[in-house]
Every structure is written in C-alpha cells, then in structure tokens.
N, C-alpha and C. Protein backbone atom coordinates (compact mmCIF):
# COMPACT_ATOMS: atom_id res chain seq x y z
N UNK A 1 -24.25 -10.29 -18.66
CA UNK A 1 -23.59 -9.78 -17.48
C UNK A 1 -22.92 -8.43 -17.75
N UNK A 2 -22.06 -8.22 -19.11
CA UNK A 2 -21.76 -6.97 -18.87
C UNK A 2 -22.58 -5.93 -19.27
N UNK A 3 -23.92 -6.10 -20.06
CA UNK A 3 -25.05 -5.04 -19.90
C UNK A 3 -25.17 -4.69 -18.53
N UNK A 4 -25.49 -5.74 -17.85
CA UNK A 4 -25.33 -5.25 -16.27
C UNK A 4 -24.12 -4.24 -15.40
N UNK A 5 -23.44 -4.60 -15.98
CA UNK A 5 -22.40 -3.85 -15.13
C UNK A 5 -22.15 -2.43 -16.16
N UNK A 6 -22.45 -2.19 -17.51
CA UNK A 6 -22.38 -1.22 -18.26
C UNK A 6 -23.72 -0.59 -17.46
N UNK A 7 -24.73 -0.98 -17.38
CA UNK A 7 -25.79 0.27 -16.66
C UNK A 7 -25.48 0.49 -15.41
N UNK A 8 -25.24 -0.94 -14.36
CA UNK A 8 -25.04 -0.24 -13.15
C UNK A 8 -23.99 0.96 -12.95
N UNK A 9 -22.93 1.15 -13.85
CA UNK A 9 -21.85 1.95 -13.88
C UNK A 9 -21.67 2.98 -14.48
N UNK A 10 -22.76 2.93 -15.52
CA UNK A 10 -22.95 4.28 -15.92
C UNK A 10 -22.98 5.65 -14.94
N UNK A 11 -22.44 6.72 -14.94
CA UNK A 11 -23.02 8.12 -14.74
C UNK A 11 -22.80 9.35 -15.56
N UNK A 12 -23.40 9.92 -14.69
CA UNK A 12 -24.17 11.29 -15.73
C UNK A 12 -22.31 12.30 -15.91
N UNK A 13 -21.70 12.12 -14.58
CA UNK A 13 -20.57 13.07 -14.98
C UNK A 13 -19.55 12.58 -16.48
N UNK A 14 -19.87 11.24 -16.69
CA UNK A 14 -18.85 10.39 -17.84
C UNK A 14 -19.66 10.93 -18.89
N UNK A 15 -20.82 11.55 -19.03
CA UNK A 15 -21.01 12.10 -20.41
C UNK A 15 -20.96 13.73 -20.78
N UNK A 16 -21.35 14.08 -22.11
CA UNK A 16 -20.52 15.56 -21.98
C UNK A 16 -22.15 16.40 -21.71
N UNK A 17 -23.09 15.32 -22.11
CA UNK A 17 -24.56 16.29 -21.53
C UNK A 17 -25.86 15.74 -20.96
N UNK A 18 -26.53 16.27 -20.55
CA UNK A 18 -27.64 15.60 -20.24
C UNK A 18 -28.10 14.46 -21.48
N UNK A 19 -28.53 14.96 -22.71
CA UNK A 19 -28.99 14.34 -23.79
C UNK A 19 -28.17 12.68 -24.14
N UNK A 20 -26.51 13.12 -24.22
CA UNK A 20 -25.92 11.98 -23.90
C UNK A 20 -26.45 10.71 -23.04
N UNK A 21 -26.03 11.46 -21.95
CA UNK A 21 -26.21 10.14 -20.89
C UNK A 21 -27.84 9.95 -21.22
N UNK A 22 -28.63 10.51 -21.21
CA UNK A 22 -30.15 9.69 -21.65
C UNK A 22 -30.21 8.66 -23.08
N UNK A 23 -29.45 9.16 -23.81
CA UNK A 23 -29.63 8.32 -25.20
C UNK A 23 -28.36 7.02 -24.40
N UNK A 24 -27.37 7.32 -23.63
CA UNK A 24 -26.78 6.04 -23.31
C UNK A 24 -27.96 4.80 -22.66
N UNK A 25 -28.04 5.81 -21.38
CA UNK A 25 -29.27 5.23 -20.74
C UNK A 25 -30.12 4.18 -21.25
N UNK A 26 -31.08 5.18 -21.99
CA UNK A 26 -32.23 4.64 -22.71
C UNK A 26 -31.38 3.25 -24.12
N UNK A 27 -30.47 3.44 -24.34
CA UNK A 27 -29.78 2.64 -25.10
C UNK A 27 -29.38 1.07 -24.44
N UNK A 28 -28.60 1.21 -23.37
CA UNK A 28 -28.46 -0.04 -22.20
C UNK A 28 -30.06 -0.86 -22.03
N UNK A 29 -30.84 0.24 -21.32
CA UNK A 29 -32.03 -0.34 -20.87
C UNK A 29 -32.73 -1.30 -22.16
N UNK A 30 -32.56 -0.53 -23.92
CA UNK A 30 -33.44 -1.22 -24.44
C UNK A 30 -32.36 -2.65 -25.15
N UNK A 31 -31.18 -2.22 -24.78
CA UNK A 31 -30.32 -3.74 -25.18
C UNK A 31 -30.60 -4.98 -24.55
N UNK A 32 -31.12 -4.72 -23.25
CA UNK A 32 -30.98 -5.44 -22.36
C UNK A 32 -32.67 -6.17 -22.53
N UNK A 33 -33.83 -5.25 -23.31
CA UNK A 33 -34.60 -5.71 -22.85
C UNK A 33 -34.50 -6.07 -24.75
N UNK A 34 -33.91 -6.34 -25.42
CA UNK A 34 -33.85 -7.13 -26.62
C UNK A 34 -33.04 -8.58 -26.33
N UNK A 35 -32.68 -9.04 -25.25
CA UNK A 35 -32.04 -10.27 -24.71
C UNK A 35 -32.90 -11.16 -24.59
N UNK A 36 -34.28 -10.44 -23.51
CA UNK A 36 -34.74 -11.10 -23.05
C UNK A 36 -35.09 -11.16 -21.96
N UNK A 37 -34.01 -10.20 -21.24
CA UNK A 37 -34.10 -9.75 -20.16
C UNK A 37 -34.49 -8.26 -19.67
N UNK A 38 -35.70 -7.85 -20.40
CA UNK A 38 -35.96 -6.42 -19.38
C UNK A 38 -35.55 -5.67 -18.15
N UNK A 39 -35.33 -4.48 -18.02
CA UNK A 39 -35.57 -4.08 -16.43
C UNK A 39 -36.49 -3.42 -16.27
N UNK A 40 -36.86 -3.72 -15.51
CA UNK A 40 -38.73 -3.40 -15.01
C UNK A 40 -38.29 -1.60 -14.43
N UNK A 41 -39.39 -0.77 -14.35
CA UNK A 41 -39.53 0.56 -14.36
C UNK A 41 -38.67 1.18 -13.00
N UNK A 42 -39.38 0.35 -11.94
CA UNK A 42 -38.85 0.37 -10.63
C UNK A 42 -37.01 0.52 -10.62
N UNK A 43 -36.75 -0.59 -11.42
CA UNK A 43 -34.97 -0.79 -11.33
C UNK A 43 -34.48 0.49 -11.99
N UNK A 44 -35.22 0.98 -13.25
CA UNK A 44 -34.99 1.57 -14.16
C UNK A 44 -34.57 3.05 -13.53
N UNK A 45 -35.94 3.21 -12.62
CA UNK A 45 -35.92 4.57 -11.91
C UNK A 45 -34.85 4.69 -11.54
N UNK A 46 -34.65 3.52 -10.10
CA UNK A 46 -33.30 3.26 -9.25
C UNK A 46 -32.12 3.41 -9.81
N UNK A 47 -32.44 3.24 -11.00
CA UNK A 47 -30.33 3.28 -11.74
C UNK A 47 -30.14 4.63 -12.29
N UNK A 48 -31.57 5.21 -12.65
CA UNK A 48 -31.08 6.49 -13.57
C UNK A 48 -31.10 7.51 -12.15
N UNK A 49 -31.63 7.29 -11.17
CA UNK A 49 -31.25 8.16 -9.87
C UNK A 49 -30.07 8.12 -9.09
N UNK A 50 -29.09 6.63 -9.46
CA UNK A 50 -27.95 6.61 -8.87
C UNK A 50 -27.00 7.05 -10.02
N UNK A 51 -27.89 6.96 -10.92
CA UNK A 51 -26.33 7.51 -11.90
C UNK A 51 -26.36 8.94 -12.73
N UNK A 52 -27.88 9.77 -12.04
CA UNK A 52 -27.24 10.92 -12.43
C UNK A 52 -26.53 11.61 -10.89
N UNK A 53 -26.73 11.44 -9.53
CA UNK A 53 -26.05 11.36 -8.58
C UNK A 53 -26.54 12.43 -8.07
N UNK A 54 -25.75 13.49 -7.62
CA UNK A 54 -26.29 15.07 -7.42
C UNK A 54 -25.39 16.27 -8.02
N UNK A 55 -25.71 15.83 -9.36
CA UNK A 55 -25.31 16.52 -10.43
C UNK A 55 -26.36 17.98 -10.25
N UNK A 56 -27.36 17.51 -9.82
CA UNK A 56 -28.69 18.97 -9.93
C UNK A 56 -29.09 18.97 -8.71
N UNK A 57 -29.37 19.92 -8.32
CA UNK A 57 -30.23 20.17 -6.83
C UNK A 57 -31.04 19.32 -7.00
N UNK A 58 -32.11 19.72 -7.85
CA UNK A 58 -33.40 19.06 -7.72
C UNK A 58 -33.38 17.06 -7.62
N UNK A 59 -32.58 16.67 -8.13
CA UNK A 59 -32.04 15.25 -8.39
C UNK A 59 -31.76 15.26 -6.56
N UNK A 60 -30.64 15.44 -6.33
CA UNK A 60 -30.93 15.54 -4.82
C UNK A 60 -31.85 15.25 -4.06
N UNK A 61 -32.87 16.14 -3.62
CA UNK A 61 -34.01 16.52 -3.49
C UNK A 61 -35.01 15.28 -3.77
N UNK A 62 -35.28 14.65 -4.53
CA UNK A 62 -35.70 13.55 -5.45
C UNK A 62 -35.03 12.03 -4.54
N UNK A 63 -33.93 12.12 -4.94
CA UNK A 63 -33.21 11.23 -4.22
C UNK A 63 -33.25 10.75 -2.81
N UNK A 64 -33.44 12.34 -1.88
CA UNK A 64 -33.67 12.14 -0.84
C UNK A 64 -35.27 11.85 -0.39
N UNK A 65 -36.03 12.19 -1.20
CA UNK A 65 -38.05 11.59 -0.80
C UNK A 65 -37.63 10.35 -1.47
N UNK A 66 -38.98 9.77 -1.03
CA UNK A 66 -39.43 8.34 -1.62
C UNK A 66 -40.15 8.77 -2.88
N UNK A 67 -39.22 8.09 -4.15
CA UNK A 67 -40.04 8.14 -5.48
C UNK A 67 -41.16 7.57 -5.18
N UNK A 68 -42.14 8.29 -5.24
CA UNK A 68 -43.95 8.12 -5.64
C UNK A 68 -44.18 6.29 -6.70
N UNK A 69 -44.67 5.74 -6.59
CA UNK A 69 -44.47 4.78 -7.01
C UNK A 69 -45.60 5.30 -8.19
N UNK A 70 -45.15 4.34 -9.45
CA UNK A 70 -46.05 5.16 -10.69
C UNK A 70 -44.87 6.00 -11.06
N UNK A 71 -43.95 6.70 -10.95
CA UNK A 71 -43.02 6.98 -12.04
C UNK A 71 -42.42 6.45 -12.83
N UNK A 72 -42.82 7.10 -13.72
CA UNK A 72 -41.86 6.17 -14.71
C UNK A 72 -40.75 6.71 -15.66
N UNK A 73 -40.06 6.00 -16.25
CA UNK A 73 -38.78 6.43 -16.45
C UNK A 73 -39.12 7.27 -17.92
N UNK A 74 -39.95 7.60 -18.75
CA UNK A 74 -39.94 8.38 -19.50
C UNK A 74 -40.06 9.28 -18.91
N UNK A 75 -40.65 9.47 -17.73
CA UNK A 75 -41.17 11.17 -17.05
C UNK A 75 -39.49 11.53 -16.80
N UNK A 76 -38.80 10.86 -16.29
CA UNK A 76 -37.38 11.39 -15.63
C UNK A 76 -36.67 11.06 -17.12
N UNK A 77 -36.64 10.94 -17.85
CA UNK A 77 -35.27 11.08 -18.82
C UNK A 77 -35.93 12.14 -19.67
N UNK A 78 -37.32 12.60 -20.13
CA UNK A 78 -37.50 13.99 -20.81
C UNK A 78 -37.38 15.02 -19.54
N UNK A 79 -37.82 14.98 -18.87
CA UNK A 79 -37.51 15.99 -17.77
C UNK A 79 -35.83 16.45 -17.78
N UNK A 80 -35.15 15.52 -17.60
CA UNK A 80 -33.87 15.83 -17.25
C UNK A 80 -33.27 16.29 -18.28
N UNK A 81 -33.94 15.36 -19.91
CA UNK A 81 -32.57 15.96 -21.01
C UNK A 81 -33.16 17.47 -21.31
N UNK A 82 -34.94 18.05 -20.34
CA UNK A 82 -34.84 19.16 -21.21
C UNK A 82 -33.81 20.29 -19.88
N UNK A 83 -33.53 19.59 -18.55
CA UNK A 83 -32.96 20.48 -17.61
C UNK A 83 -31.75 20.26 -17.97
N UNK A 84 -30.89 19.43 -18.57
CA UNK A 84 -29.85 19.53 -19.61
C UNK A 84 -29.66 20.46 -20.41
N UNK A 85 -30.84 21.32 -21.17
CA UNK A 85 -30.05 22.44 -22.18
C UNK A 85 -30.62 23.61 -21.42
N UNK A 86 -31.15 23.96 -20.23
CA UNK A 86 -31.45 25.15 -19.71
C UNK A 86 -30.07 26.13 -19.64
C-alpha cells in the first residue's frame, strides 16, 4: 500500500531534475513489480503524466490529446530525462 501511495504522489516539482524524478519513477515502478505486483504500461503512462504535471509545454500538450495507445513508458522517461538537461 505505501508503494502505492509513494507513486501516486510522486511529482516532478519534489525533485531537483528531470533525471531524478525518472530514476525515482522508474525505481517505485520496478519495486512494486518485485512484490508481485506490477503496473501495467497503461497505469504507468497515467502516473508519469500526472506527476510530471505541466512542468513543460509539451507535457501539457500531451496531456491534453489522447495518449496513442502503444506508448510506452520507456519512450516518455528517455524523452523527458533528455528534455531535462536541454
């Protein structure tokens, strides 16, 4: 339960960079799926889109279309940690 509430509560402003919050990220997601309990790609998307928020235009933007189904969460956490050191 509190893996759960540690990812749902995560966001991107509580860390000091992009790279951060992805290694948090990606850290929660794979604790959770060493339980036993995975989160499937879909949820995965959904949490890392509510918790980087509209920190970036483009995230925005994103937020507001319908994610394309078939994304997956490696495409959005290298994408973002490399729009993190621009």
């Amino acid at each position: 339960m509190q893996l759960n509430s540690e990812l749902a509560t995560l966001k991107y402003a509580d860390c000091k960079d992009a790279n951060e919050f992805v290694q948090k990220f990606t850290g929660l997601v794979s604790r959770h799926a060493s339980t036993g309990k995975p989160v499937d790609e879909e949820e995965q998307v959904r949490l890392f889109m509510d918790a980087v928020g509209s920190c970036f235009e483009v995230w925005k933007r994103l937020k507001r279309a319908e994610v394309r189904r078939g994304l997956i969460i490696e495409d959005l956490t290298t994408v973002f940690s490399r729009r993190g050191t621009e």
